[in-house]
N, C-alpha and C. Protein backbone atom coordinates (compact mmCIF):
# COMPACT_ATOMS: atom_id res chain seq x y z
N UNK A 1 23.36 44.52 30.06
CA UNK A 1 23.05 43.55 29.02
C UNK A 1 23.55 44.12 27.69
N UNK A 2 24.19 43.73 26.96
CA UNK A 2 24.61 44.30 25.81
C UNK A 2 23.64 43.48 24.20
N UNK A 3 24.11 43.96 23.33
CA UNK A 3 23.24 44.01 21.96
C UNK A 3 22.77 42.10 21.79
N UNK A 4 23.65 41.47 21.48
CA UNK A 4 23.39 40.26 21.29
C UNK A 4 22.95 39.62 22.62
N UNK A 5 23.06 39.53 23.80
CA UNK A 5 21.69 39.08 25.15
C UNK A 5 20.57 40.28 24.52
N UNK A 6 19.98 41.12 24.29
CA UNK A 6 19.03 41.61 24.12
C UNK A 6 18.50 41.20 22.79
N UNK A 7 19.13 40.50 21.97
CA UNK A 7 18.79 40.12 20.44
C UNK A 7 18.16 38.87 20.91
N UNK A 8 19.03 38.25 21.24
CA UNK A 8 18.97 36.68 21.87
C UNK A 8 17.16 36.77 22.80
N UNK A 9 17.46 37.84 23.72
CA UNK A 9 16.09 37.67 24.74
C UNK A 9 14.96 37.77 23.63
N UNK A 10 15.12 38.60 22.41
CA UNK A 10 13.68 39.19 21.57
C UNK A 10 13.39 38.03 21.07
N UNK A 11 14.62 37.26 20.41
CA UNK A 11 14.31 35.64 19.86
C UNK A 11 13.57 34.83 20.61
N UNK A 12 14.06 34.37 21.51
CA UNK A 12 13.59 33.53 22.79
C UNK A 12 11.89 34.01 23.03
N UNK A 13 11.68 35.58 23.63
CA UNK A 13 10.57 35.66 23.87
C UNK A 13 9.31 35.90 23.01
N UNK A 14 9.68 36.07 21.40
CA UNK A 14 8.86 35.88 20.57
C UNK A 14 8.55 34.90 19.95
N UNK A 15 9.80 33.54 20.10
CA UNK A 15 9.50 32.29 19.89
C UNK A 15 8.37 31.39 20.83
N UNK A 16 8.88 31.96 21.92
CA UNK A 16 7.67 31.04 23.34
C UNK A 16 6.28 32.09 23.22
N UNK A 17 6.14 33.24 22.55
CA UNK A 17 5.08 33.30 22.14
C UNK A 17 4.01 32.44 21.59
N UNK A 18 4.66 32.48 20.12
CA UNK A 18 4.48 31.45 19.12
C UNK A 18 4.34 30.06 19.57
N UNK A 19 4.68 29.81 20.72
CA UNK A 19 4.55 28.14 21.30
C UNK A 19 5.45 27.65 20.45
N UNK A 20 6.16 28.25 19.85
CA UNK A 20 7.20 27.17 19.20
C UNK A 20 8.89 26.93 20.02
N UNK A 21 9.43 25.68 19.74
CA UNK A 21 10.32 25.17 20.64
C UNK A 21 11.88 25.76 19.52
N UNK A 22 12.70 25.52 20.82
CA UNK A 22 14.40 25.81 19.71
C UNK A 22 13.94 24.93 18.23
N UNK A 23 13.86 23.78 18.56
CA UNK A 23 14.08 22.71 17.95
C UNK A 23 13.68 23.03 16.76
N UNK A 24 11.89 23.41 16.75
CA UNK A 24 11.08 23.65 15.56
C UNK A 24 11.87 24.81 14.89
N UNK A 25 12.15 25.83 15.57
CA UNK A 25 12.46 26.90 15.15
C UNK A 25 13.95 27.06 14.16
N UNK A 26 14.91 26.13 14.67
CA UNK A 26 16.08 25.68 13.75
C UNK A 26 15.48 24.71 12.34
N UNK A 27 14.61 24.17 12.38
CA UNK A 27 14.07 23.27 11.68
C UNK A 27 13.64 24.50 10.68
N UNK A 28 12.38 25.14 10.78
CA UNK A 28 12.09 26.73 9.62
C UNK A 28 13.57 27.02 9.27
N UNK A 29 14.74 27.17 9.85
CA UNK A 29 15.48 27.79 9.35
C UNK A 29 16.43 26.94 8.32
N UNK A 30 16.22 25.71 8.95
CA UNK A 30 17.45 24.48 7.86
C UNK A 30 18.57 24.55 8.49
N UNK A 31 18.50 24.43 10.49
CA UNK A 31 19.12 23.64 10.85
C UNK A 31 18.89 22.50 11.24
N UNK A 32 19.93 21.62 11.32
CA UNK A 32 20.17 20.63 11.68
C UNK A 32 19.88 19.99 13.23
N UNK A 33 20.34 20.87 13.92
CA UNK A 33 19.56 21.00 15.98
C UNK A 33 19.49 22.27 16.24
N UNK A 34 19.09 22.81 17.31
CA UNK A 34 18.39 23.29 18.15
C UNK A 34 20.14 24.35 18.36
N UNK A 35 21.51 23.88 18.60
CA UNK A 35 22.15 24.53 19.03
C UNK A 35 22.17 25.38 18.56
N UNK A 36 22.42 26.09 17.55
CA UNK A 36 22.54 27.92 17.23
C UNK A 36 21.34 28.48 17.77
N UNK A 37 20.54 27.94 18.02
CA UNK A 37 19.08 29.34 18.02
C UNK A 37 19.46 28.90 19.70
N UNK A 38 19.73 28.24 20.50
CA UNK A 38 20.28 28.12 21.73
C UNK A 38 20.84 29.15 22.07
N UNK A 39 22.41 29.20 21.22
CA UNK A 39 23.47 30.13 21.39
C UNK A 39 22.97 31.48 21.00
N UNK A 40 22.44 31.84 20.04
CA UNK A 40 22.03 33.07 19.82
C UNK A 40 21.11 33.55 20.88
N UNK A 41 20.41 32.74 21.28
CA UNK A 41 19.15 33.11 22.35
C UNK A 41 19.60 33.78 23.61
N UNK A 42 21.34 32.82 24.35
CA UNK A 42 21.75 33.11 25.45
C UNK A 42 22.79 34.61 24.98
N UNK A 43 22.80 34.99 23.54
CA UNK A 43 23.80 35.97 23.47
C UNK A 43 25.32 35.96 23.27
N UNK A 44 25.33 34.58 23.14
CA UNK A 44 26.50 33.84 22.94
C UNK A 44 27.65 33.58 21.75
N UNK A 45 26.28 33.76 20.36
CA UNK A 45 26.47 33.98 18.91
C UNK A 45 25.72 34.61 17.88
N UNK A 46 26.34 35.06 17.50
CA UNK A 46 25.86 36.29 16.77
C UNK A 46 25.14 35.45 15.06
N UNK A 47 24.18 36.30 14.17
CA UNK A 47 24.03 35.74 13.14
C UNK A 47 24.42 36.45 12.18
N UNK A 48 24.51 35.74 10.97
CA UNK A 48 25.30 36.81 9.77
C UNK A 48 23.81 37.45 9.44
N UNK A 49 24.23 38.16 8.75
CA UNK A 49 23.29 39.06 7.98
C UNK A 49 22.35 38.36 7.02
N UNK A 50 22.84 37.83 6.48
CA UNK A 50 21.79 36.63 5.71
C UNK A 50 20.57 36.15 6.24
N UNK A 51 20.94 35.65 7.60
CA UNK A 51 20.36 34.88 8.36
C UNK A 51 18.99 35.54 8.91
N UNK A 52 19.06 37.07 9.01
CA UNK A 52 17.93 37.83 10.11
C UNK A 52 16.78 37.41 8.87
N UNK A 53 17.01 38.05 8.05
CA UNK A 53 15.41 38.10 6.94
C UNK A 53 14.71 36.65 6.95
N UNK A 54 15.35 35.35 7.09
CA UNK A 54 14.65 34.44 7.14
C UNK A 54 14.26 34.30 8.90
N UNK A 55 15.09 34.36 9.82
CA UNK A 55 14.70 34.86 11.38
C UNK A 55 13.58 35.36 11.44
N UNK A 56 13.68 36.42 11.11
CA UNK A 56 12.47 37.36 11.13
C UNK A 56 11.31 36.79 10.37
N UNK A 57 11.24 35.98 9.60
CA UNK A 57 9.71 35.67 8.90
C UNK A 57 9.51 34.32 10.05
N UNK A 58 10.79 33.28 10.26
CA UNK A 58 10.42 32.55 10.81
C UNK A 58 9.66 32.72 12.22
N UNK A 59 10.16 34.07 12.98
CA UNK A 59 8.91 34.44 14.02
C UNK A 59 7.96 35.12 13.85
N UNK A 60 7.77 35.85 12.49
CA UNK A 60 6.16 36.31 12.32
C UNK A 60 6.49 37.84 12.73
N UNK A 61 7.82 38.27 12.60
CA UNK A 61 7.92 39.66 12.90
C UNK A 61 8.65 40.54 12.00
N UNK A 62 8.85 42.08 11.97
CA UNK A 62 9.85 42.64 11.05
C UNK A 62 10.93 42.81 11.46
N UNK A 63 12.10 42.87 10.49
CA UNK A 63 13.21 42.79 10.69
C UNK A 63 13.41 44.09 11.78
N UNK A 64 12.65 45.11 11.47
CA UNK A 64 13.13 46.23 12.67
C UNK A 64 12.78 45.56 14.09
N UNK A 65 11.27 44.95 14.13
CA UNK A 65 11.21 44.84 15.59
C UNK A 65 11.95 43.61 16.00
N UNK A 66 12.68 42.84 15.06
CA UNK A 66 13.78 41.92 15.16
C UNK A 66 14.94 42.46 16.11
N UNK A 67 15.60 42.94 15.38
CA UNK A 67 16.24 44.18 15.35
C UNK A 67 16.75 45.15 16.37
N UNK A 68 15.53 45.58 16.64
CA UNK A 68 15.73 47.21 17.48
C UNK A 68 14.24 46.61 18.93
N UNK A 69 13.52 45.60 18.41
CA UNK A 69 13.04 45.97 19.75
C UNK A 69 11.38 46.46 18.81
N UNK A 70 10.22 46.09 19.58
CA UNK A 70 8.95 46.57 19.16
C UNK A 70 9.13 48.05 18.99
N UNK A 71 8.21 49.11 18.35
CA UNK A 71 8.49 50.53 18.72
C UNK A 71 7.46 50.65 19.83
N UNK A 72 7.55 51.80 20.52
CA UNK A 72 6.71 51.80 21.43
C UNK A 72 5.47 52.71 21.27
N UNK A 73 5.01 52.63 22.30
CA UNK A 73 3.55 53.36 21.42
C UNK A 73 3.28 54.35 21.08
N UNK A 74 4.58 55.52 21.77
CA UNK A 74 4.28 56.70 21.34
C UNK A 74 5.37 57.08 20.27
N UNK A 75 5.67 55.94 19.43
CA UNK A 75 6.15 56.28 18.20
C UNK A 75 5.46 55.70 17.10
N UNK A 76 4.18 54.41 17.70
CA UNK A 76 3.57 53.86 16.48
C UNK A 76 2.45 54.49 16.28
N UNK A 77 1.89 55.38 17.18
CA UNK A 77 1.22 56.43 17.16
C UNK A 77 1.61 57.52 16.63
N UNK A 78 2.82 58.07 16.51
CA UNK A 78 3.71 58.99 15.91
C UNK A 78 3.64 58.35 14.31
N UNK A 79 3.73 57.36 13.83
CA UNK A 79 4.10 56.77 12.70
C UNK A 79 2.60 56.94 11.77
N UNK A 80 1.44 56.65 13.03
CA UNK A 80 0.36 56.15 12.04
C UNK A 80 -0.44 57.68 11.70
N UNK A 81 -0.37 58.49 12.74
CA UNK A 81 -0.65 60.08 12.41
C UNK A 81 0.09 60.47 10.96
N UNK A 82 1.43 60.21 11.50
CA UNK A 82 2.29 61.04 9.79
C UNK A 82 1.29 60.57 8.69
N UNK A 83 0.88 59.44 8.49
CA UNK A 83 0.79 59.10 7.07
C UNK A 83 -0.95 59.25 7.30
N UNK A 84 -1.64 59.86 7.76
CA UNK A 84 -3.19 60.04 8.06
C UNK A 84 -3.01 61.92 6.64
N UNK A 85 -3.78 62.08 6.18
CA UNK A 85 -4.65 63.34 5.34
C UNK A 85 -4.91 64.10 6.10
N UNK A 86 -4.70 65.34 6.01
CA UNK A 86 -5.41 66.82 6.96
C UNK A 86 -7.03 65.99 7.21
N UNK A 87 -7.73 65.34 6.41
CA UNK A 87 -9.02 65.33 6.49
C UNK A 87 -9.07 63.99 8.07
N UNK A 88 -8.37 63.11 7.71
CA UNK A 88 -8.37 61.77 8.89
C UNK A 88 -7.42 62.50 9.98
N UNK A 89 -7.04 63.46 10.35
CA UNK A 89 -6.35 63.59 11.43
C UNK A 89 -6.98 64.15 11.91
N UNK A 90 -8.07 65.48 11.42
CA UNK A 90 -9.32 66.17 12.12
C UNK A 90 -10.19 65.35 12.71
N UNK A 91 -10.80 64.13 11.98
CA UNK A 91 -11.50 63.26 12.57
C UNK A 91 -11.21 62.34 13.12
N UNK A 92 -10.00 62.15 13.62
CA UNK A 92 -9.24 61.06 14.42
C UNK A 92 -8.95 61.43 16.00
N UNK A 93 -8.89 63.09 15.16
CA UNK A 93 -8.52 64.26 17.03
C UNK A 93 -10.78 64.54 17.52
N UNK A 94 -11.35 64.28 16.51
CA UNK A 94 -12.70 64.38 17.15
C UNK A 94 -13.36 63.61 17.46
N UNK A 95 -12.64 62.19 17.17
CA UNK A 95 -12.70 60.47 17.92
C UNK A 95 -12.53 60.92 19.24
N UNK A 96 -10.69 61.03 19.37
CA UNK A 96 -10.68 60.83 20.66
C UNK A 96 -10.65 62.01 21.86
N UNK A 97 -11.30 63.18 21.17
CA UNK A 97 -11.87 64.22 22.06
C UNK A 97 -13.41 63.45 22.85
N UNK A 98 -13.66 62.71 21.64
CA UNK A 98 -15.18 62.62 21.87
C UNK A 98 -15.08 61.35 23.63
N UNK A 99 -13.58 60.71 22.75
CA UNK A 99 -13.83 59.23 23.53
C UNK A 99 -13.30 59.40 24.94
N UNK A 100 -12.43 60.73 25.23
CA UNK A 100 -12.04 60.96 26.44
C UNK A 100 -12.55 62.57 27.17
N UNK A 101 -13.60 62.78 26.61
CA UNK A 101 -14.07 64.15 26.92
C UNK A 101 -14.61 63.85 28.76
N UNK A 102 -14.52 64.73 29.44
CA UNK A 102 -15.15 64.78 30.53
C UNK A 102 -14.69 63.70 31.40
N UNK A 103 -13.10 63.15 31.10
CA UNK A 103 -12.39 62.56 32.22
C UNK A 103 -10.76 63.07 32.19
């Protein structure tokens, strides 16, 4: 599968999240039908650069996990440690000592 089918699949499957249809979804953007978010969906056409930042709000996501794909958990866990204080990381490691002790 190459970059645009994997762009296309993130569109598609975060739109049928949302319960929202091609149709609606060209409509947020100020198209006219349903065909580009079609074509982009199957990988078929690519979008300019312009286009992602309003994409991306129109599904309720960030341009990275637009983008690149959700991160996964052992990097949003990686992400949310970095920015924790010597003081919240002591008590975050004596959370989950506490919450997984003795299994």
């Amino acid at each position: 599968m190459d970059y645009k089918e994997e762009f296309g699949m993130r569109i598609k499957e975060r739109r049928e999240e949302l319960g929202m249809t091609q149709t609606e979804l060209a409509k947020k953007l100020g198209y006219t039908n349903r065909s580009i978010i079609s074509l982009v969906e199957a990988g078929k056409r690519s979008l300019d650069v312009d286009q992602v930042r309003p994409l991306a709000k129109a599904l309720e996501m960030s341009i990275d996990d637009l983008l690149d794909g959700p991160a996964s958990l052992d990097d949003q866990l990686t992400e949310t440690l970095s920015r924790l204080t010597p003081d919240q990381k002591e008590a975050a490691l004596r959370f989950l000592q506490s919450m997984f002790a003795g299994k």
